[in-house]
N, C-alpha and C. Protein backbone atom coordinates (compact mmCIF):
# COMPACT_ATOMS: atom_id res chain seq x y z
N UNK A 1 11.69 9.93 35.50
CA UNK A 1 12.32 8.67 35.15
C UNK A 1 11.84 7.56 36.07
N UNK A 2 11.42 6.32 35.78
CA UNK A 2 11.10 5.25 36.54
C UNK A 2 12.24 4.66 37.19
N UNK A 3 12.46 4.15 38.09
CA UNK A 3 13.66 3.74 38.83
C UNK A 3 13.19 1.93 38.81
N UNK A 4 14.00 1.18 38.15
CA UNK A 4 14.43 0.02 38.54
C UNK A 4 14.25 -0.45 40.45
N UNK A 5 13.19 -1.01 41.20
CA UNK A 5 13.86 -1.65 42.63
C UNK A 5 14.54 -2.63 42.36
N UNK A 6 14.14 -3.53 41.63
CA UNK A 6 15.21 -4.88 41.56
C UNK A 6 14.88 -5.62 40.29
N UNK A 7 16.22 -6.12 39.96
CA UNK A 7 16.72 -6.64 38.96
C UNK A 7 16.74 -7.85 39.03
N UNK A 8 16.42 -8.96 38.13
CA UNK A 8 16.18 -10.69 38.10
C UNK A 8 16.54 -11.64 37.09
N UNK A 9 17.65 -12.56 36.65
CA UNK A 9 18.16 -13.14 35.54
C UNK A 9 17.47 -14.76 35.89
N UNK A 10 16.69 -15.03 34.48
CA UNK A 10 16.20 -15.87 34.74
C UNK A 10 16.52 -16.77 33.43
N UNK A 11 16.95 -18.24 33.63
CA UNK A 11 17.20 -18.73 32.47
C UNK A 11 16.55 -20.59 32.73
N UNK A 12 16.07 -20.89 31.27
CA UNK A 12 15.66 -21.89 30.95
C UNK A 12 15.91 -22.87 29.34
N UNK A 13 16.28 -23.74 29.70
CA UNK A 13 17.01 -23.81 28.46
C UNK A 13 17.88 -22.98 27.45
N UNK A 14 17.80 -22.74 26.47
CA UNK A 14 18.44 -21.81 26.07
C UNK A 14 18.06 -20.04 26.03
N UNK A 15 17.19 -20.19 26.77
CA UNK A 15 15.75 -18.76 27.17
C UNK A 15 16.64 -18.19 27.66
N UNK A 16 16.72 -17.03 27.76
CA UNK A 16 17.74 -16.33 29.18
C UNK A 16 16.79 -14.76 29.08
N UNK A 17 15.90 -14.39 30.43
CA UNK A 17 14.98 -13.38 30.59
C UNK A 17 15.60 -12.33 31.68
N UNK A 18 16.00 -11.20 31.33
CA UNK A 18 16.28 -9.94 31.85
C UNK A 18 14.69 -9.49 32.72
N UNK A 19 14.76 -9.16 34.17
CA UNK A 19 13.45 -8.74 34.60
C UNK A 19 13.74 -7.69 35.54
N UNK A 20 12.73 -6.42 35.25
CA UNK A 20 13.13 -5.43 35.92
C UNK A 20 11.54 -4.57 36.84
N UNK A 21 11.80 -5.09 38.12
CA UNK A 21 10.89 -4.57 39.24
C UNK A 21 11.00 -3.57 39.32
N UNK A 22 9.57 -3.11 39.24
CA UNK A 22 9.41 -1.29 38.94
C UNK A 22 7.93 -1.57 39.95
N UNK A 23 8.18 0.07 40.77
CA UNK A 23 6.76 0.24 41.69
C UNK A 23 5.59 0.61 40.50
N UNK A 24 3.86 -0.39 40.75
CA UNK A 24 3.21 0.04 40.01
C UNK A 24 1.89 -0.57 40.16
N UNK A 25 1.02 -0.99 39.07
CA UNK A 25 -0.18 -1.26 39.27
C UNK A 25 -0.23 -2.73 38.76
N UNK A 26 0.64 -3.84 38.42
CA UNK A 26 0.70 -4.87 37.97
C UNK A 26 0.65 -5.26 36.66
N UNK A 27 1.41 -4.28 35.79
CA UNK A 27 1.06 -4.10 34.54
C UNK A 27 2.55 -5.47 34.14
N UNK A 28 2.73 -5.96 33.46
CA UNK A 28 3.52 -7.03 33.00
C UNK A 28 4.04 -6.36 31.12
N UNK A 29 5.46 -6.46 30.81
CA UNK A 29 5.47 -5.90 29.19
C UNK A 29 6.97 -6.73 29.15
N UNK A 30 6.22 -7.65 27.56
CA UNK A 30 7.21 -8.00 27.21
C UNK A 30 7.80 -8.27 26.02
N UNK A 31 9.47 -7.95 26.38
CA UNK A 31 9.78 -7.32 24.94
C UNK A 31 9.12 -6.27 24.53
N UNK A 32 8.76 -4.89 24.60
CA UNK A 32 7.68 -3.89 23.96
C UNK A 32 6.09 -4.40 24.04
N UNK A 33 5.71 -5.75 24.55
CA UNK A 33 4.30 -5.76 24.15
C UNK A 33 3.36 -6.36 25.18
N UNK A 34 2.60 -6.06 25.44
CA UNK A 34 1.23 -6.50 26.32
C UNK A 34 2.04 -8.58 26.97
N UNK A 35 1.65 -8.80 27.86
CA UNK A 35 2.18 -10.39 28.22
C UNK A 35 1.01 -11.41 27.37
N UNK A 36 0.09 -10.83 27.17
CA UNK A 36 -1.28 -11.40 26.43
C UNK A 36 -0.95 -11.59 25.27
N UNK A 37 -0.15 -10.40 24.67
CA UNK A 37 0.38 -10.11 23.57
C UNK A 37 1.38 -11.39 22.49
N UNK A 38 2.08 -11.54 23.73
CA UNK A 38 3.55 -11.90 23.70
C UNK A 38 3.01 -13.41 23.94
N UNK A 39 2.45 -13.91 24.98
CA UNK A 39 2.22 -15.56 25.58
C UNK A 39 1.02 -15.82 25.35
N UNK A 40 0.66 -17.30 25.44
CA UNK A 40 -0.88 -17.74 25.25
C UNK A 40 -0.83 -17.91 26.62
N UNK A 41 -2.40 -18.13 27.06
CA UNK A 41 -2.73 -17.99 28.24
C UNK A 41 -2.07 -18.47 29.18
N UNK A 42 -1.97 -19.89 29.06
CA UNK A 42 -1.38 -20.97 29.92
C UNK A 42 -0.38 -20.61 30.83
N UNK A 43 0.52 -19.91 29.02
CA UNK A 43 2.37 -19.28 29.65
C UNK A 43 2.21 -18.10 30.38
N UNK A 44 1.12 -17.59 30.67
CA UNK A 44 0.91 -16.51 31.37
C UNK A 44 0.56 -16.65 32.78
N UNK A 45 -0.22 -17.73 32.99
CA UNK A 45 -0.29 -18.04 34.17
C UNK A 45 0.50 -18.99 35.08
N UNK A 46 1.65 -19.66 33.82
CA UNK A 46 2.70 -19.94 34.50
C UNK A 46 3.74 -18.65 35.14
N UNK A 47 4.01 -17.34 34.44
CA UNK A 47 4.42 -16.77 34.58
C UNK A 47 3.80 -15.75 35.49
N UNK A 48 2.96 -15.85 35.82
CA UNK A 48 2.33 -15.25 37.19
C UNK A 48 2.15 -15.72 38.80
N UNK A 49 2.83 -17.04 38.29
CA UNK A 49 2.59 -18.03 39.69
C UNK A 49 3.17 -17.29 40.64
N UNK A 50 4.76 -16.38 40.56
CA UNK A 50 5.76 -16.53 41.75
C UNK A 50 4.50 -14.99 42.52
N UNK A 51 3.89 -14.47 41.34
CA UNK A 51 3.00 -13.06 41.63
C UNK A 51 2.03 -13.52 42.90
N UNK A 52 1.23 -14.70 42.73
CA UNK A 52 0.14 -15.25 43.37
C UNK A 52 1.08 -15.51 44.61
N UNK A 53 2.06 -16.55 45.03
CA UNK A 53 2.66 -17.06 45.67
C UNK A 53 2.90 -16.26 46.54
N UNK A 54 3.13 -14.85 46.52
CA UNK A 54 3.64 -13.97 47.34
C UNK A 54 2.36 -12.55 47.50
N UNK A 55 1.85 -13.01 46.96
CA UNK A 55 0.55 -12.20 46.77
C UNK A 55 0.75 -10.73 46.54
N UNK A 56 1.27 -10.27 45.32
CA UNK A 56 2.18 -9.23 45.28
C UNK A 56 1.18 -8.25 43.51
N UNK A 57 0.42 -9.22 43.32
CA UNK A 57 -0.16 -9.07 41.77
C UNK A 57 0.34 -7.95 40.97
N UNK A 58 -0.62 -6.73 42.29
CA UNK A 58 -0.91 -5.60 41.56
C UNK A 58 -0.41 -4.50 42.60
N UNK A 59 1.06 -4.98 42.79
CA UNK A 59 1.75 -4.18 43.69
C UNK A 59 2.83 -4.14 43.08
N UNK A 60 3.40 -4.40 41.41
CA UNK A 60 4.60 -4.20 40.84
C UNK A 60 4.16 -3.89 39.38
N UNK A 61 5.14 -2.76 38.43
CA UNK A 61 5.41 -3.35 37.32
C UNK A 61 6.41 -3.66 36.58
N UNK A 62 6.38 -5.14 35.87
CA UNK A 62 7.47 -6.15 35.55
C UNK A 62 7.91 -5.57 33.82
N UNK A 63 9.12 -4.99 33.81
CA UNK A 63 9.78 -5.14 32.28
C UNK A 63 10.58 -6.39 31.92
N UNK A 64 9.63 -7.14 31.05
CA UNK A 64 10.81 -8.05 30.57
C UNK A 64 11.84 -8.02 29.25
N UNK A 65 13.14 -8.65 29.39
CA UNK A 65 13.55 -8.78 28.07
C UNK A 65 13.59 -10.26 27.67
N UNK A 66 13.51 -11.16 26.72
CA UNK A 66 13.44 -12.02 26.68
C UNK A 66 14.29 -12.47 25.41
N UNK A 67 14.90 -13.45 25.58
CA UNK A 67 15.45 -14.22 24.17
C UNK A 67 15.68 -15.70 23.96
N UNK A 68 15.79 -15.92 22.92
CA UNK A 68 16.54 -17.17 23.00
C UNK A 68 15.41 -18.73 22.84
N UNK A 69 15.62 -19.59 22.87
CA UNK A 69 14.57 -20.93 22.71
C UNK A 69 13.49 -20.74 22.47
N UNK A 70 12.68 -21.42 22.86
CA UNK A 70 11.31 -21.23 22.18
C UNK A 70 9.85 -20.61 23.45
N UNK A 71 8.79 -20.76 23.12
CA UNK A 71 7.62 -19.75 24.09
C UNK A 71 7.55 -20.00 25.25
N UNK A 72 7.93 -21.95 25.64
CA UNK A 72 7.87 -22.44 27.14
C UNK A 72 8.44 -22.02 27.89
N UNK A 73 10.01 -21.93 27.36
CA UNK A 73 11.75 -22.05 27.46
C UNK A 73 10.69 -20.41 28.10
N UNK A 74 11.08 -19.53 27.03
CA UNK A 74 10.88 -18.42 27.42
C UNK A 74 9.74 -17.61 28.96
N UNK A 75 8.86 -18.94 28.74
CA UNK A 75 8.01 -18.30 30.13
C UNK A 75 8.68 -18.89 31.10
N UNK A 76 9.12 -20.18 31.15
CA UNK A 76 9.42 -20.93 32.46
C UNK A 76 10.86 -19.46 32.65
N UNK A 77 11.77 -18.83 31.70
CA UNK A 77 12.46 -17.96 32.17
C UNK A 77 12.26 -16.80 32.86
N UNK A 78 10.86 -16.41 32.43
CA UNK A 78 10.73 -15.22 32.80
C UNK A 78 10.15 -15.54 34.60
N UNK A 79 9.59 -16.85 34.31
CA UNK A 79 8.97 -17.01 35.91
C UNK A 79 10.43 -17.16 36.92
N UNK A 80 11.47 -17.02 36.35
CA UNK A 80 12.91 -17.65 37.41
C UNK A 80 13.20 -16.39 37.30
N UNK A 81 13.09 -15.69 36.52
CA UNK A 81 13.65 -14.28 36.66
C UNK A 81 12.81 -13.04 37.85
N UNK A 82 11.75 -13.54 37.23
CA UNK A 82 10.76 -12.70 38.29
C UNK A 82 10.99 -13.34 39.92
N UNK A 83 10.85 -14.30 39.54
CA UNK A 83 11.35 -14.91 41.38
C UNK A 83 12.38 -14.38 41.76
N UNK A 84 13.65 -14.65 41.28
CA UNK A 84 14.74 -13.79 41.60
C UNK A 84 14.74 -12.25 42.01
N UNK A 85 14.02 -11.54 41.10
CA UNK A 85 13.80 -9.96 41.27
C UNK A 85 12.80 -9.56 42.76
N UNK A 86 12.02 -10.68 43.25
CA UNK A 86 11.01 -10.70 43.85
C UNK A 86 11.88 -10.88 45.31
N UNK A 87 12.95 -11.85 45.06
CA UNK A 87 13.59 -12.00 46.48
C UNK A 87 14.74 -10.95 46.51
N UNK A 88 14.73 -10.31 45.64
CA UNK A 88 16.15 -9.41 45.61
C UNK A 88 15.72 -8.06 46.59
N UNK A 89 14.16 -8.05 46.09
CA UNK A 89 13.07 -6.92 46.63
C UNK A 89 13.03 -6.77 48.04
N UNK A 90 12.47 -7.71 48.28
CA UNK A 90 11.99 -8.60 49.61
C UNK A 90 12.73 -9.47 50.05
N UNK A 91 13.40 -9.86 50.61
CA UNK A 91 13.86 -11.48 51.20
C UNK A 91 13.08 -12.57 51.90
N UNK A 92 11.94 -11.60 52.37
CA UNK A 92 11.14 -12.63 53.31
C UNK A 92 10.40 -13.33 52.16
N UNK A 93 9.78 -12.57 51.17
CA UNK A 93 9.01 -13.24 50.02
C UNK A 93 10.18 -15.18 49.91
N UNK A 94 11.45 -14.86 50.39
CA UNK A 94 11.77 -16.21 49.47
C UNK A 94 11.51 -18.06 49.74
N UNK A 95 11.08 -17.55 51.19
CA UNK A 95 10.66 -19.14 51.74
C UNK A 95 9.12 -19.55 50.85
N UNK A 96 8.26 -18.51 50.70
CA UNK A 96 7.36 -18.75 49.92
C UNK A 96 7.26 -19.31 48.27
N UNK A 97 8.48 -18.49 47.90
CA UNK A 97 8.96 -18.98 46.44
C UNK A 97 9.86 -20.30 46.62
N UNK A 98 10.63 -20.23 47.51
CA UNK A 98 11.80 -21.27 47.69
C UNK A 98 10.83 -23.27 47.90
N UNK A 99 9.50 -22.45 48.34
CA UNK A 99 8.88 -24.00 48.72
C UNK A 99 7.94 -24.03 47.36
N UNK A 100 7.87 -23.59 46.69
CA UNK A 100 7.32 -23.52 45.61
C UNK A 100 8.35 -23.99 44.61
N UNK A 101 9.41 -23.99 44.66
CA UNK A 101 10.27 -24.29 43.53
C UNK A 101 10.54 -23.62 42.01
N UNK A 102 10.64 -22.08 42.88
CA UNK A 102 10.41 -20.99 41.81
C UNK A 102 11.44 -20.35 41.79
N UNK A 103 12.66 -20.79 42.78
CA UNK A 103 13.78 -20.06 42.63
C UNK A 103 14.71 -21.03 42.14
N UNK A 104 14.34 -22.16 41.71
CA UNK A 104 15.38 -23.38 41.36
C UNK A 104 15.89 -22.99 39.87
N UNK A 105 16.76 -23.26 39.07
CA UNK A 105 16.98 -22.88 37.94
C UNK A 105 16.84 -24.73 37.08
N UNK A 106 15.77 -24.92 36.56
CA UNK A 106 15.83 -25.84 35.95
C UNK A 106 17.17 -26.35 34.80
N UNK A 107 17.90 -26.94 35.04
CA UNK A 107 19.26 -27.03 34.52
C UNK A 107 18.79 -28.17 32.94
N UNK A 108 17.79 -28.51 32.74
CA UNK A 108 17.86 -29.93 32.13
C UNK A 108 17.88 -28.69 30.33
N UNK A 109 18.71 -29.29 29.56
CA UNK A 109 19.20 -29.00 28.46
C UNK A 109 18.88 -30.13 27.64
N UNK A 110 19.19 -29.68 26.46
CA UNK A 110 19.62 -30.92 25.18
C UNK A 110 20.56 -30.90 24.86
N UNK A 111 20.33 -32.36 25.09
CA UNK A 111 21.71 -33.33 24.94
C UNK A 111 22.45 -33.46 23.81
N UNK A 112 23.68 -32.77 23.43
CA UNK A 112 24.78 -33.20 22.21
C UNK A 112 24.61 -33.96 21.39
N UNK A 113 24.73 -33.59 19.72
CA UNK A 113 24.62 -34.41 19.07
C UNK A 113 26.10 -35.06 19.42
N UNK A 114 26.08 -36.61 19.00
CA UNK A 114 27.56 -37.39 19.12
C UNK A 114 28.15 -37.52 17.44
N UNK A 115 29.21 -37.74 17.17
CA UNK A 115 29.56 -37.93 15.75
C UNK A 115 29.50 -39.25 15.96
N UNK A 116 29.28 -39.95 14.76
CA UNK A 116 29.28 -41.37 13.94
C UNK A 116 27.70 -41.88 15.07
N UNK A 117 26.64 -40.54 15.10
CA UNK A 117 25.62 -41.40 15.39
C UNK A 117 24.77 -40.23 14.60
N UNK A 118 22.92 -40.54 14.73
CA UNK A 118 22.74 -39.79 14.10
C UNK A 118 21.43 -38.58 14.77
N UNK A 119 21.57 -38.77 16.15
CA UNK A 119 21.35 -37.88 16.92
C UNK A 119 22.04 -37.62 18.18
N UNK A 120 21.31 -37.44 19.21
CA UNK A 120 22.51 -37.70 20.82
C UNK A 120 22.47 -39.04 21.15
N UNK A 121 21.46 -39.68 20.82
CA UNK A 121 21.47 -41.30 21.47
C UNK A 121 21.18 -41.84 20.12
N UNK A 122 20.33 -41.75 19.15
CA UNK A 122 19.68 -42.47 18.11
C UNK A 122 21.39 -42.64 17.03
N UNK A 123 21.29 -44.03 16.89
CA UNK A 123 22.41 -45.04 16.04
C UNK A 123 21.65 -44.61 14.05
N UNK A 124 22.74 -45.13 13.92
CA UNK A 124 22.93 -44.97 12.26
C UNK A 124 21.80 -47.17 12.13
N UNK A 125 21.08 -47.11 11.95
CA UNK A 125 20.60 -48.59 11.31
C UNK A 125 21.82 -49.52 11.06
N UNK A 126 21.53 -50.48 11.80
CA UNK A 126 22.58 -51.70 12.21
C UNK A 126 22.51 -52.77 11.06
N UNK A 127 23.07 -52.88 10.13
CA UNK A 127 22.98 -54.17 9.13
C UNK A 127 23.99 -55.46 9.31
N UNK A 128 23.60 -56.49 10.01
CA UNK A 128 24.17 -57.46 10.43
C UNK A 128 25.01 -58.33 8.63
N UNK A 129 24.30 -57.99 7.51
CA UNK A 129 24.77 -58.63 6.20
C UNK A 129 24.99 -57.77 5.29
């Protein structure tokens, strides 16, 4: 049986990513499938940053679960989750992540629709006659 070292909740907008640190060769799976699989490049190397940062690559392997918003939402989660799991591991790793701004939980959401308008800020067309 593989043993879980540490566990990491990572959320971004409405994303919310389950991450589970396992000893290994740097293999990354998410949701059931390859990270290549799952993300286009970009979101992959966003989601590898907190890896580089701590220089840890190919000294873990990462299970993710992932849900919720859309592919960004979902990587910028998995990168807060993995940070988290990374300092849960290690503690010293966290000044490295912490100055990086990889353990911050980006809070910024969308904003409420309002009633008698016809988005969160956008008005119904103003007819003066």
């Amino acid at each position: 049986m593989v043993k879980n070292i540490a566990i990491g909740t990572g959320r971004r907008k409405t994303a919310v990513a389950r991450v589970f640190l396992r000893e290994g060769s740097g293999k990354i799976v998410v949701n059931g499938k390859d990270v290549k699989e799952y993300f286009s490049d970009e979101q992959v190397q966003v989601l590898r940053q907190p890896l580089q940062a701590t220089a840890s690559e190919n000294k873990y392997d990462i299970l993710i679960n992932v849900c919720g918003g859309g592919m960004n939402g979902q990587a910028a989660a998995c990168l807060h989750g993995i940070s988290r799991a990374l300092t849960q591991y290690d503690p010293d790793a966290r000044t490295a992540l912490k100055a990086n701004g990889y353990l911050t939980r980006d809070s910024r959401m969308v904003e409420r629709k309002k009633y008698g308008q016809k988005g969160a800020r956008r008005r119904f067309q103003f007819s003066k006659r």
